[in-house]
PDB file of N, CA and C in Angstrom:
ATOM      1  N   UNK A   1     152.271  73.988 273.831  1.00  0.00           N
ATOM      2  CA  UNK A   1     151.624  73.401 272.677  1.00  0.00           C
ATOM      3  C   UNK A   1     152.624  72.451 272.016  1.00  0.00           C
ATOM      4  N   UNK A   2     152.348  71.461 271.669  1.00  0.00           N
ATOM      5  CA  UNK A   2     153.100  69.996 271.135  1.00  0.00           C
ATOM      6  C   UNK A   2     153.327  70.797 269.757  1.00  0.00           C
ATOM      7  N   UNK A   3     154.279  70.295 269.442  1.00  0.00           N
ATOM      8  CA  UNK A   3     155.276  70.724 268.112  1.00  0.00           C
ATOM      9  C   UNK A   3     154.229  70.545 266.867  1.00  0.00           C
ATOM     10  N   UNK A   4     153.885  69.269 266.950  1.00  0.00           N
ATOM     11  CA  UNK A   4     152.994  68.340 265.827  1.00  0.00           C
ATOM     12  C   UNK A   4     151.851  69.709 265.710  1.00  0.00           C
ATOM     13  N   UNK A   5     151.322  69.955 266.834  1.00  0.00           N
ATOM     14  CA  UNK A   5     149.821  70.644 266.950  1.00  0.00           C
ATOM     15  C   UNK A   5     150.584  71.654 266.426  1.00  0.00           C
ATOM     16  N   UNK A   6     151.580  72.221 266.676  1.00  0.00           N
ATOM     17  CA  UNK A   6     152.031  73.626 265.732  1.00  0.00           C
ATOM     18  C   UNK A   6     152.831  73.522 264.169  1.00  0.00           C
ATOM     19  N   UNK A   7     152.762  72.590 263.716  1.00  0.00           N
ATOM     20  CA  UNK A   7     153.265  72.218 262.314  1.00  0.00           C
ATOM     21  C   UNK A   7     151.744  72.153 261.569  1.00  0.00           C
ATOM     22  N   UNK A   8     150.705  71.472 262.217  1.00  0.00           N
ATOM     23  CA  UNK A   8     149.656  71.481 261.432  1.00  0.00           C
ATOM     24  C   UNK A   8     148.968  72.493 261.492  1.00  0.00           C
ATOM     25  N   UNK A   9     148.663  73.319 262.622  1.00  0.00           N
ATOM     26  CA  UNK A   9     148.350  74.912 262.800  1.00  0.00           C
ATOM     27  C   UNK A   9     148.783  75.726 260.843  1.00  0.00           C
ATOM     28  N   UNK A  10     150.374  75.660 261.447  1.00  0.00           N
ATOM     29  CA  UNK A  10     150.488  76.278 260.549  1.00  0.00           C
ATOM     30  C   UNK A  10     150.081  76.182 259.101  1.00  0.00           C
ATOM     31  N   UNK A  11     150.476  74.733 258.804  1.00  0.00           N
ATOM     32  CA  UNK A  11     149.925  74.328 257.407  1.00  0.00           C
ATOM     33  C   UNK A  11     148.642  74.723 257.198  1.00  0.00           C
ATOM     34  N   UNK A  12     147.180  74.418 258.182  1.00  0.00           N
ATOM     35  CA  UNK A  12     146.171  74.947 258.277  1.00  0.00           C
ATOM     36  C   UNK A  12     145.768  76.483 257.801  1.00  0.00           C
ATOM     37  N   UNK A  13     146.750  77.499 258.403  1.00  0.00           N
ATOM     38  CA  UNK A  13     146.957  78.660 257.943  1.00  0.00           C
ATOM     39  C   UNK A  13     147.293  78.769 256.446  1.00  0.00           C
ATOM     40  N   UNK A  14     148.113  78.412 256.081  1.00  0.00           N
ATOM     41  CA  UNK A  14     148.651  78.362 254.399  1.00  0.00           C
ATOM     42  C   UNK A  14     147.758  77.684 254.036  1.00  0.00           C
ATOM     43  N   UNK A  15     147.216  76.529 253.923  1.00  0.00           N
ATOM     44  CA  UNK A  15     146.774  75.880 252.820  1.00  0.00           C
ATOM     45  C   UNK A  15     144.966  76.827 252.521  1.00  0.00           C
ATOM     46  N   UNK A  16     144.763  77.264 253.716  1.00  0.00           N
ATOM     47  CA  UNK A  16     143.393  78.223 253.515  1.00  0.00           C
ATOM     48  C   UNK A  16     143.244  79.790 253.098  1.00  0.00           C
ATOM     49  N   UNK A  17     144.964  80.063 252.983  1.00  0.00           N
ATOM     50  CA  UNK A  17     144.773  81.269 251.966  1.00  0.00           C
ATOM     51  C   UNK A  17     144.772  81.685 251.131  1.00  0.00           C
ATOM     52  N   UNK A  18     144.384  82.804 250.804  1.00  0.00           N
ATOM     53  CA  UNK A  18     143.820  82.866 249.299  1.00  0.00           C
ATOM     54  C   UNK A  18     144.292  83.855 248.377  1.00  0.00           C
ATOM     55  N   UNK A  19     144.606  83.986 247.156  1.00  0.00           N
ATOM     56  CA  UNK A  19     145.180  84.886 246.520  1.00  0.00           C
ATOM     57  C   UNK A  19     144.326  85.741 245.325  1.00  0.00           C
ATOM     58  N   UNK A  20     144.456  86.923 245.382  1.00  0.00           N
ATOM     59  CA  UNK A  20     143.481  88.382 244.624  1.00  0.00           C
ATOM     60  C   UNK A  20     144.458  88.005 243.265  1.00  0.00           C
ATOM     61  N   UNK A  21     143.814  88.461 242.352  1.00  0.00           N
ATOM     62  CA  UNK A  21     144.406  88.841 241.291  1.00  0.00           C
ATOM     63  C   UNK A  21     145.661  89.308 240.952  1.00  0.00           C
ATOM     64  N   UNK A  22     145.826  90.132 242.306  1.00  0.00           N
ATOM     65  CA  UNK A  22     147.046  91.622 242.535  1.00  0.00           C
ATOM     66  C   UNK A  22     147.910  90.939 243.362  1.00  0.00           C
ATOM     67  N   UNK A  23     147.479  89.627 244.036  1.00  0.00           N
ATOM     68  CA  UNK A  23     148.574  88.686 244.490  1.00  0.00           C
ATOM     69  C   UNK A  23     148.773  88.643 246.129  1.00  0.00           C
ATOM     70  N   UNK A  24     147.296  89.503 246.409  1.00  0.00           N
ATOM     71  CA  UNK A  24     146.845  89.600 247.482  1.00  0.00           C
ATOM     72  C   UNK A  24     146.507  88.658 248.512  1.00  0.00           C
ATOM     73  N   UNK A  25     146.978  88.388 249.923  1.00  0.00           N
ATOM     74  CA  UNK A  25     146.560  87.217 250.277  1.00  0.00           C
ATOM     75  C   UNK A  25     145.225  87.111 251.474  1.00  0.00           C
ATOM     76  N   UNK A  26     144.335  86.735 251.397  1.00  0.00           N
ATOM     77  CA  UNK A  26     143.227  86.924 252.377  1.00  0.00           C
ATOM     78  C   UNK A  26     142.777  85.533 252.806  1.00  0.00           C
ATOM     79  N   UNK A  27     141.933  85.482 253.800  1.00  0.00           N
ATOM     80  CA  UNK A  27     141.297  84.337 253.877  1.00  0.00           C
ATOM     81  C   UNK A  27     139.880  84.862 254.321  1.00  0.00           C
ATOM     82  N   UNK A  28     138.593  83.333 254.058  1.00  0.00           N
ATOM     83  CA  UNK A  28     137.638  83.545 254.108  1.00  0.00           C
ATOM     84  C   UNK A  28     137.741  83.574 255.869  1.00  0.00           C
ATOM     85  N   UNK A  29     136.120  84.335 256.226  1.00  0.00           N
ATOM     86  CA  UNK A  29     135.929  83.886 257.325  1.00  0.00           C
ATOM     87  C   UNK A  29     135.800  82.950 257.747  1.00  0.00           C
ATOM     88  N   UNK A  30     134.408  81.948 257.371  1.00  0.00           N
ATOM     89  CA  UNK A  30     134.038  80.945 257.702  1.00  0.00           C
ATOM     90  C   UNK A  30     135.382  79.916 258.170  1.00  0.00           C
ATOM     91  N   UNK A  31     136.177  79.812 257.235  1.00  0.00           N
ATOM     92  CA  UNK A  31     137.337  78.956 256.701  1.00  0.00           C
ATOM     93  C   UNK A  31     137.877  79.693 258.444  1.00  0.00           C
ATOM     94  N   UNK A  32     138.198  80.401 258.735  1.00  0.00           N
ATOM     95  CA  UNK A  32     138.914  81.152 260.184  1.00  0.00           C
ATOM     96  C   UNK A  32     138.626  80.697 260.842  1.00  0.00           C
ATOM     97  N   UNK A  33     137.249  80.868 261.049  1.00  0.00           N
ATOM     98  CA  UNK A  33     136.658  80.110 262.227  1.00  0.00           C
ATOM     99  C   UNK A  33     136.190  78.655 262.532  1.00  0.00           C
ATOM    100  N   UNK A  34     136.844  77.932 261.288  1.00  0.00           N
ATOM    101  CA  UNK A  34     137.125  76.613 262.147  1.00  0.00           C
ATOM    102  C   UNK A  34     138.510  76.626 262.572  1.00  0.00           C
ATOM    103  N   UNK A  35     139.348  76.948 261.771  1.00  0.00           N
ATOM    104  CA  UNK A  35     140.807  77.384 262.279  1.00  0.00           C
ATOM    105  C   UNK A  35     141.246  77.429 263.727  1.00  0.00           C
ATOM    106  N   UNK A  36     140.220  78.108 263.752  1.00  0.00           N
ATOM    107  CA  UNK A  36     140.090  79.400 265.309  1.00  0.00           C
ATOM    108  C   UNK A  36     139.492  78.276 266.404  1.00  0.00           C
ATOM    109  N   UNK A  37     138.799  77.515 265.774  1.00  0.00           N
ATOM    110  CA  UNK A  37     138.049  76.380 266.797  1.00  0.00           C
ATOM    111  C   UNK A  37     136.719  76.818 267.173  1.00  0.00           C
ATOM    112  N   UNK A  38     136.469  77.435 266.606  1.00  0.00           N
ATOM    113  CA  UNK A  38     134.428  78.565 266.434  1.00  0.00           C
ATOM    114  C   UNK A  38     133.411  77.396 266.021  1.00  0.00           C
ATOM    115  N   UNK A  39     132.874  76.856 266.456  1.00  0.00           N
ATOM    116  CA  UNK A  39     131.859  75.431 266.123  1.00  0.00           C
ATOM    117  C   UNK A  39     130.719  76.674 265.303  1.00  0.00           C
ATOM    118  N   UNK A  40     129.950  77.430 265.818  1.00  0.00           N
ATOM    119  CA  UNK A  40     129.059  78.534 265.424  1.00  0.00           C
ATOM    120  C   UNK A  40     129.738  79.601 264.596  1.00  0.00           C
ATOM    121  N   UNK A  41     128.758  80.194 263.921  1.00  0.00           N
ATOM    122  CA  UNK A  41     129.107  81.214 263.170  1.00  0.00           C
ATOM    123  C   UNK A  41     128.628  82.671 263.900  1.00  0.00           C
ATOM    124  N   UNK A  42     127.957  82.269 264.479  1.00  0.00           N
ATOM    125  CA  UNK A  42     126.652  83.645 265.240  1.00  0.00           C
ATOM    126  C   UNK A  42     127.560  83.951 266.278  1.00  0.00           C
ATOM    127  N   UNK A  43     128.946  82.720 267.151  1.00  0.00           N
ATOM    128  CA  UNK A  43     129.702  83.330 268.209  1.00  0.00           C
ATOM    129  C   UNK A  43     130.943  83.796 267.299  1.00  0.00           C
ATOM    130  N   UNK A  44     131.573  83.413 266.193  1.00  0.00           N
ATOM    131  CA  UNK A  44     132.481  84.083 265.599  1.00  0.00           C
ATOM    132  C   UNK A  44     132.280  85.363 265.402  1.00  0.00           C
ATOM    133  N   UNK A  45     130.602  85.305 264.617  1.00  0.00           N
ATOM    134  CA  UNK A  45     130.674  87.039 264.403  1.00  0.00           C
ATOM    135  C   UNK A  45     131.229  87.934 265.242  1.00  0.00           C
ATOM    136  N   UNK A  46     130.771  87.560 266.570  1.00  0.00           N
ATOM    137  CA  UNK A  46     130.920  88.176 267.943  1.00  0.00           C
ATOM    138  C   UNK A  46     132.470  89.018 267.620  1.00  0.00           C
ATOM    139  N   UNK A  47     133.212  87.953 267.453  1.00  0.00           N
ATOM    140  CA  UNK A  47     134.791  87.865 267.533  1.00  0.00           C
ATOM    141  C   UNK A  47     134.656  88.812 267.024  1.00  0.00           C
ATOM    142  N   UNK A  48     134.248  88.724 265.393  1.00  0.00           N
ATOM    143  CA  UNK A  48     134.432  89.577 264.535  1.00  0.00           C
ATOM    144  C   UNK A  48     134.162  91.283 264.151  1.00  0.00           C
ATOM    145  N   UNK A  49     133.011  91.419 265.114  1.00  0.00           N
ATOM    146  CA  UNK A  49     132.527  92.900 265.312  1.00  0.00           C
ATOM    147  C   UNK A  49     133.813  93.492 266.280  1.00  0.00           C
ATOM    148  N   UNK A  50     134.207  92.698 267.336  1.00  0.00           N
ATOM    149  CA  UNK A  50     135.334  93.234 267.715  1.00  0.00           C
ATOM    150  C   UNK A  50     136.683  93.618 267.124  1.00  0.00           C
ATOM    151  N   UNK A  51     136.393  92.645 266.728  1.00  0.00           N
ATOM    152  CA  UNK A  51     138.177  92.941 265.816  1.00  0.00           C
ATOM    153  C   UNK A  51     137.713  93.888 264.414  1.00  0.00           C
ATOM    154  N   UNK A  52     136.321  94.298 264.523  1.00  0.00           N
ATOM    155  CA  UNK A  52     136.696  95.730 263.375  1.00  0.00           C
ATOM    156  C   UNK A  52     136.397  96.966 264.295  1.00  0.00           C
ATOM    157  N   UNK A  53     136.095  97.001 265.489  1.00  0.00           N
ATOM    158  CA  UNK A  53     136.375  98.095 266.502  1.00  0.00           C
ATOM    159  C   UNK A  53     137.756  97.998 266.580  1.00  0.00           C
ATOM    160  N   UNK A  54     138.261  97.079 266.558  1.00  0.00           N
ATOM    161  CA  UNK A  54     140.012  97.526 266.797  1.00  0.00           C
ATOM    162  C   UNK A  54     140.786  97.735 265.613  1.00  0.00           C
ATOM    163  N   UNK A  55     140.433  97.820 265.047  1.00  0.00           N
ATOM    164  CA  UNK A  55     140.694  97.687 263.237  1.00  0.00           C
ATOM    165  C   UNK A  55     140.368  99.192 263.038  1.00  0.00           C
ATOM    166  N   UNK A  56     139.487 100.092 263.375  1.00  0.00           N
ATOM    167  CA  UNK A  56     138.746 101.295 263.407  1.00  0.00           C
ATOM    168  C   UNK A  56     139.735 101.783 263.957  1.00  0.00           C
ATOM    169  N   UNK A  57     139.652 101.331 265.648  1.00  0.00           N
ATOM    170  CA  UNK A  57     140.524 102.180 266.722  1.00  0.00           C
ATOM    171  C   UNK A  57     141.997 102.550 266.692  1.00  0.00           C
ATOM    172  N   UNK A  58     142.510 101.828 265.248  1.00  0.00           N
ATOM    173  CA  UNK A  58     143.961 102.114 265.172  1.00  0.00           C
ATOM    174  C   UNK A  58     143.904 103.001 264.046  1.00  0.00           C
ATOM    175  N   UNK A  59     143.108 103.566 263.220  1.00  0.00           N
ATOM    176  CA  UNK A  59     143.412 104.094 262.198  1.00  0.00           C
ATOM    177  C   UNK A  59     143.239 103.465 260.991  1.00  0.00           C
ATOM    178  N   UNK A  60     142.663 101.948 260.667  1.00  0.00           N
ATOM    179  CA  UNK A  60     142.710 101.300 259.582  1.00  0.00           C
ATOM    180  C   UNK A  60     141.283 101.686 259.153  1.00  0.00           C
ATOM    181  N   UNK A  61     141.229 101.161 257.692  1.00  0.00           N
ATOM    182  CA  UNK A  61     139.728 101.316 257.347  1.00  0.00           C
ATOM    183  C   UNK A  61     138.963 100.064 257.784  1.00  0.00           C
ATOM    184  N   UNK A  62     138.131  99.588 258.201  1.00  0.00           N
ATOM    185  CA  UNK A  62     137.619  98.324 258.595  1.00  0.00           C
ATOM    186  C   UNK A  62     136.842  97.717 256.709  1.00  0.00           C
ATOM    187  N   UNK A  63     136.209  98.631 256.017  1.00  0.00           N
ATOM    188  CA  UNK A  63     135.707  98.478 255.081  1.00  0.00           C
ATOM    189  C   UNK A  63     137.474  97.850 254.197  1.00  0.00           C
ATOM    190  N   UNK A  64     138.207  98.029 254.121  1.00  0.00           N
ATOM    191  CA  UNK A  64     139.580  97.478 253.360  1.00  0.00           C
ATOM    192  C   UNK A  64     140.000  96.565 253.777  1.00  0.00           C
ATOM    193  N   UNK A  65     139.451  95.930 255.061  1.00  0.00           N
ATOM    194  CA  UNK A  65     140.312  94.988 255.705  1.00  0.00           C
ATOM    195  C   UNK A  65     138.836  94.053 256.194  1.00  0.00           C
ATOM    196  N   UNK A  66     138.087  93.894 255.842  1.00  0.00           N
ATOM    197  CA  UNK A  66     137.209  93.051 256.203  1.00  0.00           C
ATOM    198  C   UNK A  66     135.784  93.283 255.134  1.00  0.00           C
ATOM    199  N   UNK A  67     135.771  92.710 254.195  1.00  0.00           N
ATOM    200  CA  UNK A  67     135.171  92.831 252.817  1.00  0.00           C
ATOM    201  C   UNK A  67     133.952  91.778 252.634  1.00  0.00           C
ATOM    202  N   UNK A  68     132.638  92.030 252.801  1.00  0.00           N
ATOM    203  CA  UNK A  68     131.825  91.415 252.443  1.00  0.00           C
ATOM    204  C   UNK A  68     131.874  90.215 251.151  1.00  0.00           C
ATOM    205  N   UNK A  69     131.693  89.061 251.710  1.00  0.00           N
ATOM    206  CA  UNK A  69     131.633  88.179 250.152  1.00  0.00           C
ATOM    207  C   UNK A  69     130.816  87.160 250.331  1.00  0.00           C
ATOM    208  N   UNK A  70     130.290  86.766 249.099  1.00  0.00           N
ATOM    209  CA  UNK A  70     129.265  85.366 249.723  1.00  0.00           C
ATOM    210  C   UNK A  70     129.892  83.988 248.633  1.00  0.00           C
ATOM    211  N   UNK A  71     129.870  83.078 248.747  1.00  0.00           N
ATOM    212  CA  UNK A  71     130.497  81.859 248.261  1.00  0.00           C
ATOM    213  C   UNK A  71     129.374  80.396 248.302  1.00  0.00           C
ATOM    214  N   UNK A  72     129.262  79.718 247.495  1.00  0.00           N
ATOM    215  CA  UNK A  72     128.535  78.797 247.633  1.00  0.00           C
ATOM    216  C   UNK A  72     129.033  77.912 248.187  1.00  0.00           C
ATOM    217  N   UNK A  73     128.513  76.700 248.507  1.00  0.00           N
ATOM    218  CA  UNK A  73     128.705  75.775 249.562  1.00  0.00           C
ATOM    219  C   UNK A  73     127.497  74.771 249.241  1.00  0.00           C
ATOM    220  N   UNK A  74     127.808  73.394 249.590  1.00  0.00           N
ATOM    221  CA  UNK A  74     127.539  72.190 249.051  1.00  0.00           C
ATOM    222  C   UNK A  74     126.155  72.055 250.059  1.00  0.00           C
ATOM    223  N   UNK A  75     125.270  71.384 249.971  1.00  0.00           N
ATOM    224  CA  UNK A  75     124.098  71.172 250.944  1.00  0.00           C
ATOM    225  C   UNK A  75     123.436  69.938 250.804  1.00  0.00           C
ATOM    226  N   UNK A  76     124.603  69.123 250.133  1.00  0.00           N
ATOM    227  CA  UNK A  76     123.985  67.732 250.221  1.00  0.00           C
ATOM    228  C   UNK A  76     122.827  67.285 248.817  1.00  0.00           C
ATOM    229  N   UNK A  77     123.445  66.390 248.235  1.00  0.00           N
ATOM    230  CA  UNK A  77     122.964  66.091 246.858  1.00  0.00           C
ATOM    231  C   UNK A  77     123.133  66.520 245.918  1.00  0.00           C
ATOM    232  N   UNK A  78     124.434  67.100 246.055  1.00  0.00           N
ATOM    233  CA  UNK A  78     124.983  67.846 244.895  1.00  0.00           C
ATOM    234  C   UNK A  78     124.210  69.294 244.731  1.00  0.00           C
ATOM    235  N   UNK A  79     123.544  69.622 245.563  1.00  0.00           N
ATOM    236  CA  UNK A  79     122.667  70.944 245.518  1.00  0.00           C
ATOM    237  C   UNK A  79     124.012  72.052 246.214  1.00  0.00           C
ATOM    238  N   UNK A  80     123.657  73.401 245.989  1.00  0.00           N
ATOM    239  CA  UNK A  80     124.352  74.649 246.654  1.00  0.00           C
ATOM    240  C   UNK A  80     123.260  75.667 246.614  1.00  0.00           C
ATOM    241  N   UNK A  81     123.966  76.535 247.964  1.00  0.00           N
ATOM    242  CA  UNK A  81     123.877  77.395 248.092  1.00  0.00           C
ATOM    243  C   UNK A  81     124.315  78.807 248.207  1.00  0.00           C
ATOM    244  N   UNK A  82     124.187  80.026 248.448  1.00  0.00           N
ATOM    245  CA  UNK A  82     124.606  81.030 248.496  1.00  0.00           C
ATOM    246  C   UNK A  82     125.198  81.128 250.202  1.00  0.00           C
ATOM    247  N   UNK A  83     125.905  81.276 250.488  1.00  0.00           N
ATOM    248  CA  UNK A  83     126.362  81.771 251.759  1.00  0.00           C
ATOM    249  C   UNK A  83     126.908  83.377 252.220  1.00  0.00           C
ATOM    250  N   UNK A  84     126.966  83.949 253.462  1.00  0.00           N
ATOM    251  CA  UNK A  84     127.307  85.263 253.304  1.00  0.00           C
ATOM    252  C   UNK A  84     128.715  85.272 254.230  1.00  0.00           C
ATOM    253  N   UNK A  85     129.715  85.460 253.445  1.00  0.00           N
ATOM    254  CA  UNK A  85     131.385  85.417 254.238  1.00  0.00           C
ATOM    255  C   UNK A  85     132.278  86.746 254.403  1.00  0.00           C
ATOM    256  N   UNK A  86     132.942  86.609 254.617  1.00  0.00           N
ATOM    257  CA  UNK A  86     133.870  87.804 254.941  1.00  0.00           C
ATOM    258  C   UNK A  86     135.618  87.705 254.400  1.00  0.00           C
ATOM    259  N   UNK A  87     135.759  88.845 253.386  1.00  0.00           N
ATOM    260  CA  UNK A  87     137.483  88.340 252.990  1.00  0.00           C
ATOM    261  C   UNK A  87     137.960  89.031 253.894  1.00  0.00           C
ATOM    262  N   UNK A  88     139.095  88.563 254.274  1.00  0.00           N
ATOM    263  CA  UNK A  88     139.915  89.062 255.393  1.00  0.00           C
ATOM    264  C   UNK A  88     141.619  89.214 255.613  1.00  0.00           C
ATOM    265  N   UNK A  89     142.174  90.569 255.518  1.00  0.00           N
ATOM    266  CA  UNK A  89     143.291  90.248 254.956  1.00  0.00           C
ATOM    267  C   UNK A  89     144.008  90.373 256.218  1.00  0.00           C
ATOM    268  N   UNK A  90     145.198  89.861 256.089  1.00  0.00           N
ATOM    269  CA  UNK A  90     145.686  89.387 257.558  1.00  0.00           C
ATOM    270  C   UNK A  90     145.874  90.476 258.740  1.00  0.00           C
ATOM    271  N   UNK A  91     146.031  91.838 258.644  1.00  0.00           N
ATOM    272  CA  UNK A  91     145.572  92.785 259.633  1.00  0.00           C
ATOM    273  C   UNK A  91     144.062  92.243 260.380  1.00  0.00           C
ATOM    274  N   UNK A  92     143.387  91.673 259.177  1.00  0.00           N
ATOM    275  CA  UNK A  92     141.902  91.811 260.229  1.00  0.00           C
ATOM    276  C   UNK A  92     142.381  90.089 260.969  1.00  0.00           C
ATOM    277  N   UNK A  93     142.707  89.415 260.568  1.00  0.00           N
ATOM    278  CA  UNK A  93     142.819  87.875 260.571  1.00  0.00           C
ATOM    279  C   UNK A  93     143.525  88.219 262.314  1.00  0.00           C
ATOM    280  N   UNK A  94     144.819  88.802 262.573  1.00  0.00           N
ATOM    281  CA  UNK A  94     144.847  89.172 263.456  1.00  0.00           C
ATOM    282  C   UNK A  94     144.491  89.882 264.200  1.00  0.00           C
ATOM    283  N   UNK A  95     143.746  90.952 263.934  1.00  0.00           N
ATOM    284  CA  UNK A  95     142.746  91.351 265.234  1.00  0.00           C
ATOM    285  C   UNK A  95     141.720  90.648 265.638  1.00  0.00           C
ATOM    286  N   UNK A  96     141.332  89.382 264.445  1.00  0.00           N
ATOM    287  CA  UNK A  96     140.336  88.506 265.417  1.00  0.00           C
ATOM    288  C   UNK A  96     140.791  87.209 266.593  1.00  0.00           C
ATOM    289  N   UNK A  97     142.129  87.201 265.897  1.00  0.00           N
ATOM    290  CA  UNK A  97     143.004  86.539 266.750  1.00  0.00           C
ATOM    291  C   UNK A  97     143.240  87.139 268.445  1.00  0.00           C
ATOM    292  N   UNK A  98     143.989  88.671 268.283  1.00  0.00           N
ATOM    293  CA  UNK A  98     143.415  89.690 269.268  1.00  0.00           C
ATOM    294  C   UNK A  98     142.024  89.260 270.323  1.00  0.00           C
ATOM    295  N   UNK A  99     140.946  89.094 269.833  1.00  0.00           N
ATOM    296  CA  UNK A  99     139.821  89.471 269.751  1.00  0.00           C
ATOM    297  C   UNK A  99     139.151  87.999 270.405  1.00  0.00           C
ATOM    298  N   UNK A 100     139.842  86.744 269.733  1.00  0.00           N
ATOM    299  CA  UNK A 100     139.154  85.241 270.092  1.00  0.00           C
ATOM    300  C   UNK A 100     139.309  85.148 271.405  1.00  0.00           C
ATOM    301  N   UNK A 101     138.935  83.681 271.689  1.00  0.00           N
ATOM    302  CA  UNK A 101     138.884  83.489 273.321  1.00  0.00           C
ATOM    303  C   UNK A 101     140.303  82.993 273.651  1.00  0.00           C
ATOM    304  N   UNK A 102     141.050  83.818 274.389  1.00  0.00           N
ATOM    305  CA  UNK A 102     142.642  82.596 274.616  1.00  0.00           C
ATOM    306  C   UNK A 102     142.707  81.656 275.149  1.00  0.00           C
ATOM    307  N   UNK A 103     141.845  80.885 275.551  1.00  0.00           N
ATOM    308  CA  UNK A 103     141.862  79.582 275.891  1.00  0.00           C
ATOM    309  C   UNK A 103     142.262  78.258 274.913  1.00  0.00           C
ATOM    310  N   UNK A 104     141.522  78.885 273.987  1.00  0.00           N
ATOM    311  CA  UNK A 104     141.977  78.365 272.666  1.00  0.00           C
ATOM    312  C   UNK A 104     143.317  78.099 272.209  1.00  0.00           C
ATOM    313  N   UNK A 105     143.810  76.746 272.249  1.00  0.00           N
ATOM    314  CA  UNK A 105     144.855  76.974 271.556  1.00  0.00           C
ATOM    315  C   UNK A 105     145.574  77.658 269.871  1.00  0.00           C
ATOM    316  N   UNK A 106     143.846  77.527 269.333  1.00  0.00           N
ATOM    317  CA  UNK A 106     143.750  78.200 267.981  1.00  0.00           C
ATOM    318  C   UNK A 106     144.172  79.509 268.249  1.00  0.00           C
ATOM    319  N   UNK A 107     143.520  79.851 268.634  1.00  0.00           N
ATOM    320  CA  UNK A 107     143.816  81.382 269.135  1.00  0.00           C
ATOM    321  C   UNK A 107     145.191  81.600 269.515  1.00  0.00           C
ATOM    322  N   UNK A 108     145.668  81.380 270.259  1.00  0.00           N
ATOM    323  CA  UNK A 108     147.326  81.615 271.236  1.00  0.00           C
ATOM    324  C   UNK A 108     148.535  81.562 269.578  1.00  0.00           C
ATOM    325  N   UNK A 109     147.894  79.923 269.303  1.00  0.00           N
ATOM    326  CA  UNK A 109     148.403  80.227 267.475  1.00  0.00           C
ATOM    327  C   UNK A 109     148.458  81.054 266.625  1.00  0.00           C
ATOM    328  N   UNK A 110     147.270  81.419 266.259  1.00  0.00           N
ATOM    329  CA  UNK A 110     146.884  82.608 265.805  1.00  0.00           C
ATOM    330  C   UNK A 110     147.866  83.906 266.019  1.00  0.00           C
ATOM    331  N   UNK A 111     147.497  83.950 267.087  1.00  0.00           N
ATOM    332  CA  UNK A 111     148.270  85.606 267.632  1.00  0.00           C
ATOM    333  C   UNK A 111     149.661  85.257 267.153  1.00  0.00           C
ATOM    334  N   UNK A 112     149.975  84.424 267.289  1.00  0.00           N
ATOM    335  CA  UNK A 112     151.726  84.516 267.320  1.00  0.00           C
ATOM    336  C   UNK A 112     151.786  84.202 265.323  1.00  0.00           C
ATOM    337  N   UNK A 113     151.140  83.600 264.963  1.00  0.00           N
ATOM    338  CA  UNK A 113     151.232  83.311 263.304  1.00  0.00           C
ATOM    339  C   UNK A 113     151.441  84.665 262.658  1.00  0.00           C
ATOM    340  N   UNK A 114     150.064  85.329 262.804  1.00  0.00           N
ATOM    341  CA  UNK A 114     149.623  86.646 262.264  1.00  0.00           C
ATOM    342  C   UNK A 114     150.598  87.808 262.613  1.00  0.00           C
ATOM    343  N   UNK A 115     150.771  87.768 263.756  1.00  0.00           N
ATOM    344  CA  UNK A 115     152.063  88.982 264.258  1.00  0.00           C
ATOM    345  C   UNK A 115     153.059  88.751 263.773  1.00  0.00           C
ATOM    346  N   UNK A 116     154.070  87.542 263.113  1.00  0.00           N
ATOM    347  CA  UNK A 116     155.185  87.067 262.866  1.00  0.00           C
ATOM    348  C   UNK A 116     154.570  87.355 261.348  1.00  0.00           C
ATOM    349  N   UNK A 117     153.819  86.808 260.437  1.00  0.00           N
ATOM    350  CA  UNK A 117     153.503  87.170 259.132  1.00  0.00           C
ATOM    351  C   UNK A 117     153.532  88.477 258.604  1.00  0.00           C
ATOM    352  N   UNK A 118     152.774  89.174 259.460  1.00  0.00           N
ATOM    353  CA  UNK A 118     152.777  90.454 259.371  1.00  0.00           C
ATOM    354  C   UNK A 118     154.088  91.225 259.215  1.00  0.00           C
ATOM    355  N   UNK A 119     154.900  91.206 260.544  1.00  0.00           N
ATOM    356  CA  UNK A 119     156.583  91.615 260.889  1.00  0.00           C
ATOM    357  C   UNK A 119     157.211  91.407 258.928  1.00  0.00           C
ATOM    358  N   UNK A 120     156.805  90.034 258.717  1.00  0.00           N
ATOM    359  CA  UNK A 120     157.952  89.102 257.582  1.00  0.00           C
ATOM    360  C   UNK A 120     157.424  90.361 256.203  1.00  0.00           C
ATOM    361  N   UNK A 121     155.919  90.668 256.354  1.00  0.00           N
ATOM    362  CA  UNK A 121     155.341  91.534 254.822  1.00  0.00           C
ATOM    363  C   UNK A 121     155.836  93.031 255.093  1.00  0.00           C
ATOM    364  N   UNK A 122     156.075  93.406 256.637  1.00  0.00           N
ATOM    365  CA  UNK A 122     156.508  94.818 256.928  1.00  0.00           C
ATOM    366  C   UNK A 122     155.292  95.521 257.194  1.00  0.00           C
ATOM    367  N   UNK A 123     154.215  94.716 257.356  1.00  0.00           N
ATOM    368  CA  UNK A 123     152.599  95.256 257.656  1.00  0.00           C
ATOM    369  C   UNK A 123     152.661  96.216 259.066  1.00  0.00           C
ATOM    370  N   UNK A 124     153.102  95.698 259.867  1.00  0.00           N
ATOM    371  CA  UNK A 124     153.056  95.565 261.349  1.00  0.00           C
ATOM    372  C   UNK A 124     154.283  97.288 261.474  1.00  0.00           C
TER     373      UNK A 124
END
């Protein structure tokens, strides 16, 4: 992967996360899965049911680490709507990473971002 493609990766990662009150850092789904390179939302989910079987299968709560949320979003003419998203704190962020297609260079990114983030918070 070209250096450039991994400087903006990363920035991509930071500039789309998000901070709780408590100083918590998560990101939306939707926001992931362009990240991730997911054109659809209906094949992300996919991703996503997996990576809370593995989220389960280690002992985590999947309900703490992958949190229902809905957010509005623009629909043209200054109109919005309601949308239905997912907060995601970086345990789950990397099991969907886990979980994406590795062909992807998003993905291959991913894995190595999230595992190294993780290591740096002492998550891992």
């Amino acid at each position: 992967m070209k250096q450039e493609i991994i400087t903006q990766l990363h920035k991509n990662f930071e500039d789309y996360a998000q901070k709780t009150k408590n100083g918590f850092e998560f990101w939306y789904a939707r926001d992931l899965q362009i990240l991730l390179g997911y054109n659809e939302w209906r094949n992300f989910q996919k991703v996503i049911e997996k990576a809370k079987i593995a989220c389960k299968n280690t002992g985590l709560s999947v309900d703490d680490h992958f949190v229902d949320a809905n957010k509005m979003v623009g629909v043209g003419s200054g109109a919005k709507r309601e949308i239905d998203d997912i907060s995601l704190t970086r345990h789950a962020c990397y099991f969907i990473a886990q979980n994406g297609d590795p062909r992807k260079e998003e993905i291959a990114f991913a894995m190595a971002y999230f595992s190294v983030q993780m290591r740096k918070q002492g998550s891992h």
